[in-house]
N, C-alpha and C. Protein backbone atom coordinates (compact mmCIF):
# COMPACT_ATOMS: atom_id res chain seq x y z
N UNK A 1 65.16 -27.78 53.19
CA UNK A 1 66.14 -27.76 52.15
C UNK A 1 66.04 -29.07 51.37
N UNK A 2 66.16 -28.84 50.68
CA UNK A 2 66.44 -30.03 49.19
C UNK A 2 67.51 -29.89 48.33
N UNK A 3 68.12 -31.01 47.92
CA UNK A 3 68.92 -31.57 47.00
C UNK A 3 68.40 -32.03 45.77
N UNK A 4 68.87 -31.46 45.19
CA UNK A 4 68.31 -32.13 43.33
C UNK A 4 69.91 -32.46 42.53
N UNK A 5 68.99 -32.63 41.54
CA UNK A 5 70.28 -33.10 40.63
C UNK A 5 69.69 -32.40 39.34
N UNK A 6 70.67 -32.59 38.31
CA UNK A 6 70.21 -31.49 36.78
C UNK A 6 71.59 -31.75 36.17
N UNK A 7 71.38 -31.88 34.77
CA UNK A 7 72.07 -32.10 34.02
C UNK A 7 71.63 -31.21 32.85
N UNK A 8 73.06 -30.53 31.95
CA UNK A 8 72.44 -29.36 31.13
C UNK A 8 73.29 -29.90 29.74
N UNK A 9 74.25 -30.80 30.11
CA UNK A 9 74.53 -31.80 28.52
C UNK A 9 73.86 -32.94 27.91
N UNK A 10 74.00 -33.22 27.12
CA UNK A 10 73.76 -34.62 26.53
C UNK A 10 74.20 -35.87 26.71
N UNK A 11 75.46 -35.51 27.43
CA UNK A 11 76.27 -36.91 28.13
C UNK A 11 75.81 -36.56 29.61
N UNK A 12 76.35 -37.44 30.19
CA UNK A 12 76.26 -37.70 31.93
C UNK A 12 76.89 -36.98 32.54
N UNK A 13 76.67 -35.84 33.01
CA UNK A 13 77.51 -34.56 33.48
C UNK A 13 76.49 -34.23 34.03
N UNK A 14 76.06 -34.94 35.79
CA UNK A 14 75.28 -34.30 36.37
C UNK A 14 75.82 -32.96 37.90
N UNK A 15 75.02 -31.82 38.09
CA UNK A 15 75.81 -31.34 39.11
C UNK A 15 74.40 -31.47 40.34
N UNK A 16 74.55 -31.44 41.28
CA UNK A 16 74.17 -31.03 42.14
C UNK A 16 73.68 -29.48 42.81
N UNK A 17 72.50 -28.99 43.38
CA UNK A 17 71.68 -28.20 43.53
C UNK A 17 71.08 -28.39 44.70
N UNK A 18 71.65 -27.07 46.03
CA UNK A 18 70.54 -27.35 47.00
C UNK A 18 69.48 -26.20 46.65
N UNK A 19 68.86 -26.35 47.31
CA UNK A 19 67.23 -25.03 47.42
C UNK A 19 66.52 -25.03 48.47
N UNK A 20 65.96 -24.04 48.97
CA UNK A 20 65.28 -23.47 49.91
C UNK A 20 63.88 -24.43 49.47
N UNK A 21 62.64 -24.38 50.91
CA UNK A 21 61.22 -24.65 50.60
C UNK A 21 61.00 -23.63 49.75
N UNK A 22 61.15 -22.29 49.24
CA UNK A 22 60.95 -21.63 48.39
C UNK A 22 61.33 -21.86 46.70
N UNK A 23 61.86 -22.77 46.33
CA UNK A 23 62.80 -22.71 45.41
C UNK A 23 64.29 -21.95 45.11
N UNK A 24 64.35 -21.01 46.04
CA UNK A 24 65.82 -20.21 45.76
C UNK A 24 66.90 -21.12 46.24
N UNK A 25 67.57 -21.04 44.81
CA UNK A 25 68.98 -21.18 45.01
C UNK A 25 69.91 -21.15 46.22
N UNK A 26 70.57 -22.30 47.00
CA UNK A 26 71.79 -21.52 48.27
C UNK A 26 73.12 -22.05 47.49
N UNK A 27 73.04 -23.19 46.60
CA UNK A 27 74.47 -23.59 46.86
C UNK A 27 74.51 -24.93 45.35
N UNK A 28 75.09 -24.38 44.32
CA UNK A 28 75.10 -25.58 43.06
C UNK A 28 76.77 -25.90 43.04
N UNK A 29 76.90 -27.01 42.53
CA UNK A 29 77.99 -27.40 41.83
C UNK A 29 78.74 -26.94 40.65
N UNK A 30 79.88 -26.94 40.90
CA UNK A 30 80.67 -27.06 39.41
C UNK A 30 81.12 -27.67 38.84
N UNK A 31 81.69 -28.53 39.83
CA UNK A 31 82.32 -30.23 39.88
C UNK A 31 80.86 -30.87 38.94
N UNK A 32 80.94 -32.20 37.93
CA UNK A 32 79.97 -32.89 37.44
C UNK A 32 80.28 -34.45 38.16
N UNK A 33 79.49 -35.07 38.03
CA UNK A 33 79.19 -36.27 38.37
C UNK A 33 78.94 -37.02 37.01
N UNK A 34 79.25 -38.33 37.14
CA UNK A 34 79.00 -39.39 36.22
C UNK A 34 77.46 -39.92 36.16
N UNK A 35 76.82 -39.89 37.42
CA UNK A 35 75.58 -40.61 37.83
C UNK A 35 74.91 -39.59 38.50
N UNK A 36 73.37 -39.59 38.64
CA UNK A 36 72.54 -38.45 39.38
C UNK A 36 72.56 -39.15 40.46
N UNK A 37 72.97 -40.68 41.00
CA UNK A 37 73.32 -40.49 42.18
C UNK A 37 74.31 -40.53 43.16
N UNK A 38 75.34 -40.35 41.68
CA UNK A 38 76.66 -39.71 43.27
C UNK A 38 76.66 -37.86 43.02
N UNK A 39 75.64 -37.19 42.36
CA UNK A 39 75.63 -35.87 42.37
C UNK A 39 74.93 -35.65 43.62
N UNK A 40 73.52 -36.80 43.80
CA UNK A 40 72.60 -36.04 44.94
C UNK A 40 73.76 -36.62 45.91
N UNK A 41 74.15 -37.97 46.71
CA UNK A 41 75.15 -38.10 47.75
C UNK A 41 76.01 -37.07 47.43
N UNK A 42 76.48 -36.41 47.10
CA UNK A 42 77.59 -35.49 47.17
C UNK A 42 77.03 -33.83 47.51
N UNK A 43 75.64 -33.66 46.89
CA UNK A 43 75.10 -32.35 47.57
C UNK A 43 74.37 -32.71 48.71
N UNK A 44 74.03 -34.04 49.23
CA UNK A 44 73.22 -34.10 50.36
C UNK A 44 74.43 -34.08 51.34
N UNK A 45 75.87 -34.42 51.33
CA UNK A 45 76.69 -34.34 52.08
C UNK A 45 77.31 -32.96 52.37
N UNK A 46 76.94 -32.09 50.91
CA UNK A 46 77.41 -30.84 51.19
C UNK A 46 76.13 -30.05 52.22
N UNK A 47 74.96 -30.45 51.83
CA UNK A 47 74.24 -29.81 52.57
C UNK A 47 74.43 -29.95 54.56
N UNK A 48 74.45 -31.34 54.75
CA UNK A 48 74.59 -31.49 56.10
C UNK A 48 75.97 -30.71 56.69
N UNK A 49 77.00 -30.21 55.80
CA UNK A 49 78.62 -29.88 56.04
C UNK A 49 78.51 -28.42 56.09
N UNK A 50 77.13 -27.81 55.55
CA UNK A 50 76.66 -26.61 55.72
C UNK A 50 76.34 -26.28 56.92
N UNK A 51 75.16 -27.18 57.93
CA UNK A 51 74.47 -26.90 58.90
C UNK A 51 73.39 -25.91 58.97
N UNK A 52 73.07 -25.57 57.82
CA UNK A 52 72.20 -24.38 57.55
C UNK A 52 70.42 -24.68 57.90
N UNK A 53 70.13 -23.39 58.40
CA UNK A 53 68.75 -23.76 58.77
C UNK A 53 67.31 -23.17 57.83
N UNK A 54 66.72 -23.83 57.44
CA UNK A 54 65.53 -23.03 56.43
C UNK A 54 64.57 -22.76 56.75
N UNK A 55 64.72 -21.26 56.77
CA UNK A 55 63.82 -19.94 57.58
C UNK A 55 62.74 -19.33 56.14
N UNK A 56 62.47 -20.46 55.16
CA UNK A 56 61.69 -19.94 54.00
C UNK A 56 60.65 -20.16 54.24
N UNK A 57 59.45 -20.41 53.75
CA UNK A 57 58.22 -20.23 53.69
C UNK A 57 57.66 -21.57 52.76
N UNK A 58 57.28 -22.55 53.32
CA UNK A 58 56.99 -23.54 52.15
C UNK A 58 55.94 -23.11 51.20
N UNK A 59 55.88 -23.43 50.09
CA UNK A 59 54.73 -23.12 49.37
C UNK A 59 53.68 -24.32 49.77
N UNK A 60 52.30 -23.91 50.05
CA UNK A 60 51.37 -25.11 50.37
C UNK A 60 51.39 -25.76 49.24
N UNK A 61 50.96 -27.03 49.08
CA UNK A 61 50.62 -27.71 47.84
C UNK A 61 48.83 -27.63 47.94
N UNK A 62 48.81 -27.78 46.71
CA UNK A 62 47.12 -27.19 46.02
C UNK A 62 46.09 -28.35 46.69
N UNK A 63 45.20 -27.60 47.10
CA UNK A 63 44.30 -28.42 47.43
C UNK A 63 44.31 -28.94 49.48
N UNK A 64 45.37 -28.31 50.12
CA UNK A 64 45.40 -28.95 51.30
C UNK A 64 44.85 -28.27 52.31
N UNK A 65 44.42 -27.40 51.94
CA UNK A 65 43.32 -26.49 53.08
C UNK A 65 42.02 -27.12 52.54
N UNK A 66 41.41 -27.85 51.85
CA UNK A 66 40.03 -27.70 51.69
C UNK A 66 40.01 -29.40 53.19
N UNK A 67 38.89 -29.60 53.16
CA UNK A 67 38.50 -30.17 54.40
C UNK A 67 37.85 -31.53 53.96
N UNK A 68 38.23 -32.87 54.12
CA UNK A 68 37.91 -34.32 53.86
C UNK A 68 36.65 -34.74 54.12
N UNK A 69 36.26 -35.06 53.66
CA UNK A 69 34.69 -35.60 53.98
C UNK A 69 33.55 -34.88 54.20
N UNK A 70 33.88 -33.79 53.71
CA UNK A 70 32.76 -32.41 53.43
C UNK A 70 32.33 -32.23 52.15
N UNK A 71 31.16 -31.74 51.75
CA UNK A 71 30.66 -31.66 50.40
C UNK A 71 30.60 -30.05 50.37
């Protein structure tokens, strides 16, 4: 799971966003924040107040199956 932050005004009105290793959505804000970092402390606190466990599927990142020092 991950915490992000996102802002969709022009002023400082950030909310908070958790997400799966998949990218899906579990849990955003409505409440805004002044700063992106009392939005992430405030969804990283919601996340731990969750206890939730992530049963997703990470996406590999590109390139990490090929093999080091092989031509």
């Amino acid at each position: 799971m991950q915490v992000a932050a996102f802002s969709t005004s022009p002023g400082p009105a950030w909310h908070w966003r958790i997400v799966d290793d998949e990218g899906e959505v579990i849990e955003e804000s409505s409440e805004t924040f002044p700063t992106i970092v009392r939005a992430v402390a405030q969804g990283t606190k919601r996340l731990v107040q969750m206890r939730v466990v992530d049963r997703s599927l990470a996406i590999p990142a590109i390139g990490r199956s090929r093999r080091r020092g092989r031509a």
